[in-house]
C-alpha atoms as a PDB file:
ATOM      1  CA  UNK A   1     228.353 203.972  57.187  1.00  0.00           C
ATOM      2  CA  UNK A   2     225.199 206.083  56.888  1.00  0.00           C
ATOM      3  CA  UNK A   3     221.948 206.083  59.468  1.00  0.00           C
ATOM      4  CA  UNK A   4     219.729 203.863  56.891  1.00  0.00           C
ATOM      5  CA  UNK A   5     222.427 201.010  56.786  1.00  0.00           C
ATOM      6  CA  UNK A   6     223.016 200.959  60.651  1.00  0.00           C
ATOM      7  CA  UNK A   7     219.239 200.377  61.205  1.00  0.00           C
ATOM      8  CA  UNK A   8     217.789 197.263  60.955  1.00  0.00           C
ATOM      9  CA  UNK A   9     214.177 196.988  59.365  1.00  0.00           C
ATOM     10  CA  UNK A  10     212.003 194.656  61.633  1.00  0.00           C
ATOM     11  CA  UNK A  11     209.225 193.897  59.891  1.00  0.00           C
ATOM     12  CA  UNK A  12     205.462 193.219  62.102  1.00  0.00           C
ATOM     13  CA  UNK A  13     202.654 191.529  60.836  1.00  0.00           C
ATOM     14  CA  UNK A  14     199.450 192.937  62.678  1.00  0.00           C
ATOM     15  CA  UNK A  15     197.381 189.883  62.002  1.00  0.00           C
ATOM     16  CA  UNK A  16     193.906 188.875  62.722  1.00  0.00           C
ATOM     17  CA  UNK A  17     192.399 192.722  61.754  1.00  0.00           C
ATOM     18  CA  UNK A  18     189.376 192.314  64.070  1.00  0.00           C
ATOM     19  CA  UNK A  19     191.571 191.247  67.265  1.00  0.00           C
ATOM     20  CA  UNK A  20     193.781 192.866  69.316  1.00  0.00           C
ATOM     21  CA  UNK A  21     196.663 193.129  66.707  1.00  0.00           C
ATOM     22  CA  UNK A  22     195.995 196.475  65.172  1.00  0.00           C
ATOM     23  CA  UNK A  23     195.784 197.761  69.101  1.00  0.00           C
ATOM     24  CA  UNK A  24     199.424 196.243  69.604  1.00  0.00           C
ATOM     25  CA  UNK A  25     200.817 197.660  66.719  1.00  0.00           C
ATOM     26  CA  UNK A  26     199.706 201.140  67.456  1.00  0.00           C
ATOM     27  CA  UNK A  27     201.829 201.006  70.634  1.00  0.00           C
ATOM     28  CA  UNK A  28     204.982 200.331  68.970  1.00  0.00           C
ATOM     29  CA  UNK A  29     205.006 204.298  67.701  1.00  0.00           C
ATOM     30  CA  UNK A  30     208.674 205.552  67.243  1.00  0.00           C
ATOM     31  CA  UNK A  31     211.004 206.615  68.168  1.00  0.00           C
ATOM     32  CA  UNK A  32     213.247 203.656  67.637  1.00  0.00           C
ATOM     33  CA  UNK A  33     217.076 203.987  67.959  1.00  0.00           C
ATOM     34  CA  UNK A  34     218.604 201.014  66.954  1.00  0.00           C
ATOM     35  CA  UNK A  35     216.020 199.212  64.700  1.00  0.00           C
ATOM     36  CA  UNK A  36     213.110 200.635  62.324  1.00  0.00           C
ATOM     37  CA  UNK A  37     209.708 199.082  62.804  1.00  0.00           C
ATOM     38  CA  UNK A  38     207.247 198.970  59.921  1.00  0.00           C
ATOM     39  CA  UNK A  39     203.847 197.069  60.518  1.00  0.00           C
ATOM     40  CA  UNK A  40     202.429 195.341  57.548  1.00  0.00           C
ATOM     41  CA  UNK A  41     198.938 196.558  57.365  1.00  0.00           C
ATOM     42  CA  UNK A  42     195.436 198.557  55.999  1.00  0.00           C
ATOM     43  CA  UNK A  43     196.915 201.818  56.826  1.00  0.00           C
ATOM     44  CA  UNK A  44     193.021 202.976  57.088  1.00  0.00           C
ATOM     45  CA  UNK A  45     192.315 200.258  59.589  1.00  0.00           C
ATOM     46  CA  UNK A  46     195.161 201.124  61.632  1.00  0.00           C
ATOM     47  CA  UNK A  47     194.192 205.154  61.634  1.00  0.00           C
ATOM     48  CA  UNK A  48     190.520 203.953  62.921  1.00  0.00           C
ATOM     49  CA  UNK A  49     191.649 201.892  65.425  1.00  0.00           C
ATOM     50  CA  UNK A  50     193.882 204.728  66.983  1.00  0.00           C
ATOM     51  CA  UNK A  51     190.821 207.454  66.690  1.00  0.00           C
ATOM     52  CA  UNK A  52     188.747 204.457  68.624  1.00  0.00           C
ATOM     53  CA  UNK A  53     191.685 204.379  71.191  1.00  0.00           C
ATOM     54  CA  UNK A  54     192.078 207.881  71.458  1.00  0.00           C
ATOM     55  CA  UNK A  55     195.749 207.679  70.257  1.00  0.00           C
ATOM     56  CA  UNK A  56     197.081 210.776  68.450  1.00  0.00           C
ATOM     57  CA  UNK A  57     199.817 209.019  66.083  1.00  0.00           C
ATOM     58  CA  UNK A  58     201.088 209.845  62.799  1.00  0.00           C
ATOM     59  CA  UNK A  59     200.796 206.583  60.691  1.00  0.00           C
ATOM     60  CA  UNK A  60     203.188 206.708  57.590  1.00  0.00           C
ATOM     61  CA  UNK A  61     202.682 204.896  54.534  1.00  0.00           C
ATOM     62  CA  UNK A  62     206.300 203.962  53.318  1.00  0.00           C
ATOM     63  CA  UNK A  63     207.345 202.446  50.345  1.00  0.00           C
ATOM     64  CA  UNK A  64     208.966 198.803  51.321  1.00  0.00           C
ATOM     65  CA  UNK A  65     211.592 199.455  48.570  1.00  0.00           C
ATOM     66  CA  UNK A  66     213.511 202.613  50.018  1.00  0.00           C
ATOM     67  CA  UNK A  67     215.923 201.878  53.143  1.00  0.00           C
ATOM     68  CA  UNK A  68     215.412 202.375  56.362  1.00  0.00           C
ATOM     69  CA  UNK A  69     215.296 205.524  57.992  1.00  0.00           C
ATOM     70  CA  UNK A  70     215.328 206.860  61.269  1.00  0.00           C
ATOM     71  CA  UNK A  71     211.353 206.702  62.858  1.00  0.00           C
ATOM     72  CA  UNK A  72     210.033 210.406  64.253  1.00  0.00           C
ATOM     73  CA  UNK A  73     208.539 210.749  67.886  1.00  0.00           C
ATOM     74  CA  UNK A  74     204.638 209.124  67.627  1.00  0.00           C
ATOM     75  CA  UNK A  75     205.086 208.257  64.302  1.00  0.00           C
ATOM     76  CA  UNK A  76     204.489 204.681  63.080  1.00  0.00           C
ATOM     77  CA  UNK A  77     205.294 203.551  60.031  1.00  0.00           C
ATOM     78  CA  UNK A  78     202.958 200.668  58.117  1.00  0.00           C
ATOM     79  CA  UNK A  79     203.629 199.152  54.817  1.00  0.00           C
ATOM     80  CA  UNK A  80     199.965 199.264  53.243  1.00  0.00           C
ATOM     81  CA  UNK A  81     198.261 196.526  52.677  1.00  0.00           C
ATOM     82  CA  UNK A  82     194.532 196.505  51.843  1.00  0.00           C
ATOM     83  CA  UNK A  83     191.810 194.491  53.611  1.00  0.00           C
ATOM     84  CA  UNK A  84     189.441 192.947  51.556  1.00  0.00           C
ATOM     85  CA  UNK A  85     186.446 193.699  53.613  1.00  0.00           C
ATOM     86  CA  UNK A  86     185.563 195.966  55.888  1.00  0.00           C
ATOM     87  CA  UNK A  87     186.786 194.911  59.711  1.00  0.00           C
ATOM     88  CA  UNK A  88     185.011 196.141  63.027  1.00  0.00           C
ATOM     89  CA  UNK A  89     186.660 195.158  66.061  1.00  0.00           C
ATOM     90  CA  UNK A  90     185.738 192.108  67.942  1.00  0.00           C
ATOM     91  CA  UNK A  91     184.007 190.676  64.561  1.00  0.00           C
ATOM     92  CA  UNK A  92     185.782 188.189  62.546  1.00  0.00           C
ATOM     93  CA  UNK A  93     184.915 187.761  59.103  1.00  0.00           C
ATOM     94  CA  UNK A  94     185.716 184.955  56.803  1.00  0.00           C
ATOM     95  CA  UNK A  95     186.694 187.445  54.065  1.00  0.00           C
ATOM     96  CA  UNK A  96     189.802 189.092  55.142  1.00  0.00           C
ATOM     97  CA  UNK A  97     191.592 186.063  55.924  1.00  0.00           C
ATOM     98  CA  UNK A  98     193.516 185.886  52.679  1.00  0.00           C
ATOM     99  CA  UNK A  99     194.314 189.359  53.574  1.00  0.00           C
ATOM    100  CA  UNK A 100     196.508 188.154  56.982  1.00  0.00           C
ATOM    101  CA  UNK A 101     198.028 185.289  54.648  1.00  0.00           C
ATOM    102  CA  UNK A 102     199.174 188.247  52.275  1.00  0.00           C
ATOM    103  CA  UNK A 103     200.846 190.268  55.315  1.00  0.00           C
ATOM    104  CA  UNK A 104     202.512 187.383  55.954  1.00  0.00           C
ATOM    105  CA  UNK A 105     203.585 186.488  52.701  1.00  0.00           C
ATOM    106  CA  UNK A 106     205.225 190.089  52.337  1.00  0.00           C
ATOM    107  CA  UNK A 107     206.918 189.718  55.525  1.00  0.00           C
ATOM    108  CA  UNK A 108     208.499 186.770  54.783  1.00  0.00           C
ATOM    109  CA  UNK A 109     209.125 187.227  51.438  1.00  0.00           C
ATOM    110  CA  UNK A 110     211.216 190.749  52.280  1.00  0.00           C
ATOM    111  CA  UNK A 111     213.195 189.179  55.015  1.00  0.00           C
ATOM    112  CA  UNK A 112     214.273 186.144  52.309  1.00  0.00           C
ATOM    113  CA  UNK A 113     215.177 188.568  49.674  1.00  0.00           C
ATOM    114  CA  UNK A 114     217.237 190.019  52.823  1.00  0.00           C
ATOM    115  CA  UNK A 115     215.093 193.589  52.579  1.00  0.00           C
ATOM    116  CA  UNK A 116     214.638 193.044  55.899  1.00  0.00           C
ATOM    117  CA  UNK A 117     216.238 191.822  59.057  1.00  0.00           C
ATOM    118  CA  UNK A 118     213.404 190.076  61.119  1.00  0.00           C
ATOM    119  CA  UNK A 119     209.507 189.537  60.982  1.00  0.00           C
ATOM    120  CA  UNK A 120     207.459 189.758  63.744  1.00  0.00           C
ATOM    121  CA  UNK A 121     203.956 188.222  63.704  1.00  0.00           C
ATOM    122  CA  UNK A 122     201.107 189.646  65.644  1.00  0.00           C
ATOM    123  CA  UNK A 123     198.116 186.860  66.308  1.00  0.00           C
ATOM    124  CA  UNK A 124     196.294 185.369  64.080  1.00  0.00           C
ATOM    125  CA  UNK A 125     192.962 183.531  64.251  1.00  0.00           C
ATOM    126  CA  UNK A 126     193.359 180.158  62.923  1.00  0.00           C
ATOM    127  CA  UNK A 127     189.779 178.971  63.203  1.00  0.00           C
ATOM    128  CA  UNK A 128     188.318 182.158  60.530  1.00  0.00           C
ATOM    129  CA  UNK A 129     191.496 181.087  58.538  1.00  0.00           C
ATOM    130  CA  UNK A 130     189.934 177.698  58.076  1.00  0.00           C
ATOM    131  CA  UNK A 131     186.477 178.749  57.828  1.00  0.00           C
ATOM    132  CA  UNK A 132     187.336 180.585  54.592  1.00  0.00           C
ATOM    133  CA  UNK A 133     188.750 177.314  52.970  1.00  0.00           C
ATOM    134  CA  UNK A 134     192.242 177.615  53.791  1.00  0.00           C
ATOM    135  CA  UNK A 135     194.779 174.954  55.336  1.00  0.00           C
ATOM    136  CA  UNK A 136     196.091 176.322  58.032  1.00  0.00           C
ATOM    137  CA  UNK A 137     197.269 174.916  61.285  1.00  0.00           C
ATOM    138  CA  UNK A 138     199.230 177.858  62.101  1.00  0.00           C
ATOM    139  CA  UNK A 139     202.287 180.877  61.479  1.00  0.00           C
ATOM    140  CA  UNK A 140     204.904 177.877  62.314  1.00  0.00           C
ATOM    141  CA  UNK A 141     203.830 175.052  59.811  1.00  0.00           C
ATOM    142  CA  UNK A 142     203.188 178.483  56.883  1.00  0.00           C
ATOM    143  CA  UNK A 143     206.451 179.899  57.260  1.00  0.00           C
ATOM    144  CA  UNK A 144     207.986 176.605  56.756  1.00  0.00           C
ATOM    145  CA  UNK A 145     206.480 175.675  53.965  1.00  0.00           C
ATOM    146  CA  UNK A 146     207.125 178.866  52.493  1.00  0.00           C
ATOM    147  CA  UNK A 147     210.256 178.946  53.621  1.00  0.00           C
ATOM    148  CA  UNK A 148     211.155 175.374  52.576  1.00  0.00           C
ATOM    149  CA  UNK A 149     212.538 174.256  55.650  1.00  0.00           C
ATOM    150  CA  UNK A 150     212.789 170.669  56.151  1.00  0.00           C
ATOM    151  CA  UNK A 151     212.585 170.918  60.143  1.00  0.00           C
ATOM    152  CA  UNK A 152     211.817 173.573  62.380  1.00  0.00           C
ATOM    153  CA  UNK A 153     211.281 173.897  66.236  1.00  0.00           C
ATOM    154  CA  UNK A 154     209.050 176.132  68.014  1.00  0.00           C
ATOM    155  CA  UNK A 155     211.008 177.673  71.563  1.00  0.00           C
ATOM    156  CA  UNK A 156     209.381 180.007  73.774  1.00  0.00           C
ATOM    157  CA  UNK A 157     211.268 182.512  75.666  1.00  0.00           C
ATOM    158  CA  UNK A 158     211.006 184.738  78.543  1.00  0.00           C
ATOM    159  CA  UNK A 159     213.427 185.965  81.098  1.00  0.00           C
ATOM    160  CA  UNK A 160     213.269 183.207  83.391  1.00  0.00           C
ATOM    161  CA  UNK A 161     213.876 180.668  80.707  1.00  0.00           C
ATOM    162  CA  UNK A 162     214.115 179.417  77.308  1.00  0.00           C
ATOM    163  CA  UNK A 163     211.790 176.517  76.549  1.00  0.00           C
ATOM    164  CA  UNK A 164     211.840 174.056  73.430  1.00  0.00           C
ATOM    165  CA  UNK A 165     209.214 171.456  71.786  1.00  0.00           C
ATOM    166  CA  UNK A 166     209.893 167.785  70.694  1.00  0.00           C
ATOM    167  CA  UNK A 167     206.820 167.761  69.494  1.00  0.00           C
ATOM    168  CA  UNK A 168     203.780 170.653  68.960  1.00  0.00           C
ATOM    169  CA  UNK A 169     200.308 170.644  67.967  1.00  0.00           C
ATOM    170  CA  UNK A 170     199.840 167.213  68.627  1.00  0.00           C
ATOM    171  CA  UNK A 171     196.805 165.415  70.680  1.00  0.00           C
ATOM    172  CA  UNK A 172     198.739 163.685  73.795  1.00  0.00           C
ATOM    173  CA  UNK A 173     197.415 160.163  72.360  1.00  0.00           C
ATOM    174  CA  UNK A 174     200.013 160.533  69.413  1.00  0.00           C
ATOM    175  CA  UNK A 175     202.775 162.194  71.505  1.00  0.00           C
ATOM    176  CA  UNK A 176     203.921 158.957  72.212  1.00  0.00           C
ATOM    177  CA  UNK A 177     204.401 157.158  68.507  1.00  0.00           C
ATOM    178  CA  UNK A 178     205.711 160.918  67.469  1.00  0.00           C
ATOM    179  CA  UNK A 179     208.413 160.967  69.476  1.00  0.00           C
ATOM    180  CA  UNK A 180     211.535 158.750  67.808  1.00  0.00           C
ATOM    181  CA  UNK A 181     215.143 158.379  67.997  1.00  0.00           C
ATOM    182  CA  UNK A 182     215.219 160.454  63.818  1.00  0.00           C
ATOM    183  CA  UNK A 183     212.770 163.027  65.282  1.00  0.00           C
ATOM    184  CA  UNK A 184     214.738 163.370  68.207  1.00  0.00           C
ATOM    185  CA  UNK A 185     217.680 163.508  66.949  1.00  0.00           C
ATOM    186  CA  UNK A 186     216.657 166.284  64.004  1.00  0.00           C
ATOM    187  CA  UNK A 187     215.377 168.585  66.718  1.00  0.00           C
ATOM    188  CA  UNK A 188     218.641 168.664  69.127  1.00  0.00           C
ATOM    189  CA  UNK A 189     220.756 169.176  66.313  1.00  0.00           C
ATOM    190  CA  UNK A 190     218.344 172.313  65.134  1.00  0.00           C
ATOM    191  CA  UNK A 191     218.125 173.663  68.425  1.00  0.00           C
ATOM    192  CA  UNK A 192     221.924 173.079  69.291  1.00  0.00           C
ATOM    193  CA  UNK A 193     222.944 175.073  66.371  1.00  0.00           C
ATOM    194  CA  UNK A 194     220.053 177.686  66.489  1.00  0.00           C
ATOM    195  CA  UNK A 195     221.631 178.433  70.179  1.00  0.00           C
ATOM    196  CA  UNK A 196     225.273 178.711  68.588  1.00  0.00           C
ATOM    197  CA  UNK A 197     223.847 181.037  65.537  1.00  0.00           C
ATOM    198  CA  UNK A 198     220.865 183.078  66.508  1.00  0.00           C
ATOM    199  CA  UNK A 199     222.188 183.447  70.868  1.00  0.00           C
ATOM    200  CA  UNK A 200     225.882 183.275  70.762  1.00  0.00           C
ATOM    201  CA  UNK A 201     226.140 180.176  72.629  1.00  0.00           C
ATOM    202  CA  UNK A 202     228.941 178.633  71.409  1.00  0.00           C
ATOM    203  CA  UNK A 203     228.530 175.632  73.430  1.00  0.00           C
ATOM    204  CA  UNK A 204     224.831 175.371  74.896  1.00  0.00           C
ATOM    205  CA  UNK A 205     223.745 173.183  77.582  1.00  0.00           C
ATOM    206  CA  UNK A 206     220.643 171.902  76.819  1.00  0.00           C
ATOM    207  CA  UNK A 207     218.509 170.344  80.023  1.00  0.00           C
ATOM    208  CA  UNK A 208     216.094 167.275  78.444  1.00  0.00           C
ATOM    209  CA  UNK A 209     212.681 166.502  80.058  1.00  0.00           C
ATOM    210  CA  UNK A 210     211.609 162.683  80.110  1.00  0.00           C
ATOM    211  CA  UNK A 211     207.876 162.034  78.148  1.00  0.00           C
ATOM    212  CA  UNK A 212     206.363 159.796  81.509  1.00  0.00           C
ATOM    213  CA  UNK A 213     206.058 160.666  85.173  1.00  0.00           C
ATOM    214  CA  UNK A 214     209.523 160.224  86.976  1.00  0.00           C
ATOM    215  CA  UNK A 215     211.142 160.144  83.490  1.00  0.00           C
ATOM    216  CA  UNK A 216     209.512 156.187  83.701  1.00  0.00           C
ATOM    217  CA  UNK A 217     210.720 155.457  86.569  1.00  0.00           C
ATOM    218  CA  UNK A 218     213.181 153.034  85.250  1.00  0.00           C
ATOM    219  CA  UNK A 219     210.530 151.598  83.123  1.00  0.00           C
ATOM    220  CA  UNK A 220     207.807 151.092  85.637  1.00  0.00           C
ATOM    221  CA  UNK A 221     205.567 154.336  84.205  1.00  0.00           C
ATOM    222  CA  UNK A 222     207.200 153.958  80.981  1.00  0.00           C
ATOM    223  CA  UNK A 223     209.327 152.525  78.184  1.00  0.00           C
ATOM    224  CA  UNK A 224     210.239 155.953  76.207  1.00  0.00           C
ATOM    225  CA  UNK A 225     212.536 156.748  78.099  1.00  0.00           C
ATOM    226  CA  UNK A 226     214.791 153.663  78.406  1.00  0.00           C
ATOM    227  CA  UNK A 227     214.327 152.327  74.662  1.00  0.00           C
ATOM    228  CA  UNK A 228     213.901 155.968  72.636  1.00  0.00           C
ATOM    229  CA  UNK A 229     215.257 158.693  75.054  1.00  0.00           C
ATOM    230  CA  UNK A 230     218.139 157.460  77.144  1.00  0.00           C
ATOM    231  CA  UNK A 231     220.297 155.969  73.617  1.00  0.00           C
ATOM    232  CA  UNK A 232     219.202 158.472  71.542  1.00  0.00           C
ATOM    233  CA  UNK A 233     220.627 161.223  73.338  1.00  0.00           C
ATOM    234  CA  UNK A 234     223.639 159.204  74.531  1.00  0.00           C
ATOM    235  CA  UNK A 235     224.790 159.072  70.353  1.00  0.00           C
ATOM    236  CA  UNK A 236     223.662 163.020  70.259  1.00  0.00           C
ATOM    237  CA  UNK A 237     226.109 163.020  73.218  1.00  0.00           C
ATOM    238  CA  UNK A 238     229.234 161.968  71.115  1.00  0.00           C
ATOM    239  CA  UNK A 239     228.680 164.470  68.728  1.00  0.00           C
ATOM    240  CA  UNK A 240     229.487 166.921  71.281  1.00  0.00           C
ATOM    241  CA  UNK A 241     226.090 168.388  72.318  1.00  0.00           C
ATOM    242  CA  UNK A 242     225.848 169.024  75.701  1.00  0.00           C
ATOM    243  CA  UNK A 243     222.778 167.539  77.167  1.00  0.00           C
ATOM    244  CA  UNK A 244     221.381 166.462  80.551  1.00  0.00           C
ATOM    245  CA  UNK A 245     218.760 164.357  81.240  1.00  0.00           C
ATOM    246  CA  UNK A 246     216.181 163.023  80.493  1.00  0.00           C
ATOM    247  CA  UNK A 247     214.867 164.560  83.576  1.00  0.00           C
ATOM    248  CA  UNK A 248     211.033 164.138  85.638  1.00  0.00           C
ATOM    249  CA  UNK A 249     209.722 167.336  84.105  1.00  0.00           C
ATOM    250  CA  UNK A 250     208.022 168.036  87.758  1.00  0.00           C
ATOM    251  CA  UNK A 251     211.754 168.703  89.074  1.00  0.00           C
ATOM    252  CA  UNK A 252     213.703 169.901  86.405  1.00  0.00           C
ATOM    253  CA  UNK A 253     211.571 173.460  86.475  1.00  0.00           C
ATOM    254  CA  UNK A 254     213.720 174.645  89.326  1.00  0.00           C
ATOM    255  CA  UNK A 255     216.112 177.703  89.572  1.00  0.00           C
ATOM    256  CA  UNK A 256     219.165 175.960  90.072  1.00  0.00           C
ATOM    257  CA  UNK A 257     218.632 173.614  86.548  1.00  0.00           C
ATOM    258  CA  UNK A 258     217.639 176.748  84.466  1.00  0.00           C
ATOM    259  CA  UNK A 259     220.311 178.843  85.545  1.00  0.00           C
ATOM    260  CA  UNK A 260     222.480 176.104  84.242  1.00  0.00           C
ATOM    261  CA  UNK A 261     220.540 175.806  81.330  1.00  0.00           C
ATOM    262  CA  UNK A 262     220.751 177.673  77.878  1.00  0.00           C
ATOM    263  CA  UNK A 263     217.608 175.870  77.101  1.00  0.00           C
ATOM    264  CA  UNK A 264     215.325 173.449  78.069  1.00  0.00           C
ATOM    265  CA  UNK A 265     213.716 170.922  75.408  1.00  0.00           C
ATOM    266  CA  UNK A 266     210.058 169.553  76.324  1.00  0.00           C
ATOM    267  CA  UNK A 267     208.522 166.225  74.563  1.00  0.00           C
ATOM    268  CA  UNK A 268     205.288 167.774  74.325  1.00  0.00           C
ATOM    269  CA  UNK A 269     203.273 171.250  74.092  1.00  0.00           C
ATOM    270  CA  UNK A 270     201.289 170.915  77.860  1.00  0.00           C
ATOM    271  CA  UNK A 271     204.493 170.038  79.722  1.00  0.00           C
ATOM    272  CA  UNK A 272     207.180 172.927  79.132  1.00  0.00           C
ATOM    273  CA  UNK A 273     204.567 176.170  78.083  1.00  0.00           C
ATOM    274  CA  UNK A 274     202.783 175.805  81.198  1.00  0.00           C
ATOM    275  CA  UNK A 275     205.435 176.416  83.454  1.00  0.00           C
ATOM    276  CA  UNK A 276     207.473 179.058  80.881  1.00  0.00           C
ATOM    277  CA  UNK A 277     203.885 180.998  80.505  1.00  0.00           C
ATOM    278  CA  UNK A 278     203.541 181.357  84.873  1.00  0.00           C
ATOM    279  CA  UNK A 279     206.599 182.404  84.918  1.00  0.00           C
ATOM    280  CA  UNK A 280     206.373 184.937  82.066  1.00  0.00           C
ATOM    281  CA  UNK A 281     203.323 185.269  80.397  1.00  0.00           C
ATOM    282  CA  UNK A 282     202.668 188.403  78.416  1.00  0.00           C
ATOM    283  CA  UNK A 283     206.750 188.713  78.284  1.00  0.00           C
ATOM    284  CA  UNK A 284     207.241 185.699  76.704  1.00  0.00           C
ATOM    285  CA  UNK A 285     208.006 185.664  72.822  1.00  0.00           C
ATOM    286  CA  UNK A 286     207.553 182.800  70.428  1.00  0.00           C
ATOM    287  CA  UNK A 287     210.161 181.810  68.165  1.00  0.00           C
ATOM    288  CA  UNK A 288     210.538 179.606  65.122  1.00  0.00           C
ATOM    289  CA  UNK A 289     214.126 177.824  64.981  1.00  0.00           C
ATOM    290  CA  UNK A 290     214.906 176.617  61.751  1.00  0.00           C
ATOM    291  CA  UNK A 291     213.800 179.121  59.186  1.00  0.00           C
ATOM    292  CA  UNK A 292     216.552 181.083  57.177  1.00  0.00           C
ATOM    293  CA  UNK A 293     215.155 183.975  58.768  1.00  0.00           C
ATOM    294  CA  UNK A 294     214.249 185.698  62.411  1.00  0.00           C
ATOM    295  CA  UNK A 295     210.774 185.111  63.004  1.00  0.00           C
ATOM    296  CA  UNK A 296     209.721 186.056  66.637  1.00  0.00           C
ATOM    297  CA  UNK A 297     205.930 186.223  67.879  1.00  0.00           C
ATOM    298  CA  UNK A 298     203.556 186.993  71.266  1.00  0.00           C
ATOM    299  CA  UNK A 299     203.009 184.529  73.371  1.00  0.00           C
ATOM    300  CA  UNK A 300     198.884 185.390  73.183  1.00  0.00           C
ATOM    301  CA  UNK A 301     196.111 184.951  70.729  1.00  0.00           C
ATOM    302  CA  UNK A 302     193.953 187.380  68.792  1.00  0.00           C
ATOM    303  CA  UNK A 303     191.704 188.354  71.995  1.00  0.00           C
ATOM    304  CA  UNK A 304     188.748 189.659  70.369  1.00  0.00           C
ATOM    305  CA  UNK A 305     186.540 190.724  73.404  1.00  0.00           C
ATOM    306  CA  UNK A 306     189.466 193.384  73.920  1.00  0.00           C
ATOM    307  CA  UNK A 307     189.954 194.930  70.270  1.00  0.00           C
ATOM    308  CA  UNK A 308     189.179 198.328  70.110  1.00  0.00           C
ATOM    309  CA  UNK A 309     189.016 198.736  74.008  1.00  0.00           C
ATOM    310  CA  UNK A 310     192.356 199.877  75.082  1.00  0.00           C
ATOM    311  CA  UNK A 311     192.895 197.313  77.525  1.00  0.00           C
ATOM    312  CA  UNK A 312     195.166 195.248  75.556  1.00  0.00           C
ATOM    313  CA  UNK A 313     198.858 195.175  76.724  1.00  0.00           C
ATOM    314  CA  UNK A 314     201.832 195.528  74.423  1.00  0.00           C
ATOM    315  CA  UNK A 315     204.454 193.921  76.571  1.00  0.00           C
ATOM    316  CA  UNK A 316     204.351 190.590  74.603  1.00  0.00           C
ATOM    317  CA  UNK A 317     204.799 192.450  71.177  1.00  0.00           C
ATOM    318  CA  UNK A 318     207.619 194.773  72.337  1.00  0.00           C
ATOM    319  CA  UNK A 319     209.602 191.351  73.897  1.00  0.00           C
ATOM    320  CA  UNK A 320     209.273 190.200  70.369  1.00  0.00           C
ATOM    321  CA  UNK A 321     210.479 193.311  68.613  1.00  0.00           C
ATOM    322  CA  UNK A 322     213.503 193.209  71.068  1.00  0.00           C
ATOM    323  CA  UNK A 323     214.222 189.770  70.799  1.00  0.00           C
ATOM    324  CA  UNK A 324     214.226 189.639  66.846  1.00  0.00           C
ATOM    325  CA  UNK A 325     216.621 193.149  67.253  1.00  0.00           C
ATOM    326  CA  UNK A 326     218.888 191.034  69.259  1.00  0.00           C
ATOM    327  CA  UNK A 327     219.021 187.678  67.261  1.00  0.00           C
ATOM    328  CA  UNK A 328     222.221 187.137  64.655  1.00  0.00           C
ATOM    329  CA  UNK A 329     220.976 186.418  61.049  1.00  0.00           C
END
């Protein structure tokens, strides 16, 4: 087998061009030895935000279509991608948003046609997104629908634990109504074979956290639990997933419950990111379950009062890059 077809070709979106994106994706200069990297960009906006850094790196334009190759010491290799207007760091500007959507598109688009073995998205600023007119509530909810994925499941991971979501972007007032026995249900099964295909966990123990205070106490803070919960993952139970709980969220946090855990599934947003984020923020990576592709992210947003200053940190970015590396199409 020759160099180009042992490498895989990760593929990193560098996102919102005024934030902290470009910065990132300057640090992930080769040499890589068992993946190549290409970042999805405006080759010029990537060359003037390393001469504002100070970083001496050759930035390669490659054409998408040829295989990958192996990646020269401080050399990084970006798959152009015009802006439509000009960027300055730290100022957002309603005009190159179609320009992230396009990076994206690419990036997905290559790793469908199999061209490519993972994408990796830098941050994105959803706000300037919307501003310009377009839908869009976030990478998660685009790559779906482009993706046309009936169900997907946003996990967080970091080396302490891996952390999954009943429910997202939701206010907590309609956490509640969200969360039933077929929305259950469709998650578990998604995240129990995610585990078996993406980790190589061929039998994953999967730790549940209740919705209310003391899991409801046996209905005193609650009914979730005991009429939506408790059955629903008592039938999930004869299908052979192995799952414990629901437990209080307060408790189940602790080192003896996530060393037995391969992951643990949250109701809501607030009650499992918190305590993954302490324990790992800016080593945590994002990742959408569900797609027919790897899609891995930071853990961070766009962080415009940094751009351009040098004070951004990478770590986030490379845990993605390895994680995606390591995942099983």
């Amino acid at each position: 087998m020759s160099t180009h077809q042992q490498l895989k070709r990760i593929l990193v979106t560098a996102g919102e061009p005024a934030g902290i994106g470009p910065d990132l994706c300057l640090q992930l200069a080769g040499p890589q030895t068992d993946c190549e990297i290409v970042v999805i960009a405006d080759q010029q906006l990537l060359q003037e935000r390393a001469s504002q850094l100070g970083l001496s790196i050759d930035i390669t334009a490659i054409d998408p279509q040829q295989p990958p190759s192996v990646t020269a010491q401080q050399q990084l290799k970006v798959w152009h991608t015009p802006l439509v207007a000009d960027c300055v760091s730290g100022s957002l500007s309603i005009n190159n948003a179609t320009y992230v959507l396009k990076t994206l598109d690419l990036a997905c688009d290559a790793c469908l046609a199999g061209e490519a073995h993972a994408m990796v998205t830098a941050p994105v600023h959803k706000a300037v997104i919307n501003d310009a007119g377009i839908a869009f509530s976030g990478h998660t909810e685009y790559l779906q629908q482009r993706c046309q994925s009936n169900q997907v499941v946003m996990m967080l991971a970091c080396a302490a634990m891996r952390v999954a979501l009943v429910t997202t972007h939701l206010p907590l007032s309609k956490v509640s109504a969200a969360i039933t026995p077929e929305r259950l249900k469709q998650v578990v099964r998604l995240l129990q074979a995610e585990l078996q295909q993406r980790f190589a966990k061929p039998r994953p123990t999967i730790y549940v956290c209740g919705l209310n205070p003391h899991a409801g106490e046996d209905g005193h803070l609650g009914r979730e639990e005991l009429d939506i919960i408790i059955p629903t993952l008592a039938q999930l139970r004869q299908e052979g997933i192995d799952l414990v709980g629901p437990l209080p969220a307060d408790t189940l946090f602790n080192s003896h419950n996530l060393e037995q855990a391969d992951c643990v599934l949250a109701m809501y947003h607030d009650q499992g990111l918190p305590v993954l984020k302490y324990a790992g923020f800016g080593n945590a990576v994002n990742i959408t379950l569900g797609l027919p592709i790897i899609r891995t992210s930071v853990d961070h947003g766009t962080a415009l009062d940094l751009a351009g200053t040098g004070k951004a940190s990478a770590s986030s970015l490379l845990e993605a890059v390895a994680q995606a590396n390591l995942m099983r199409l």
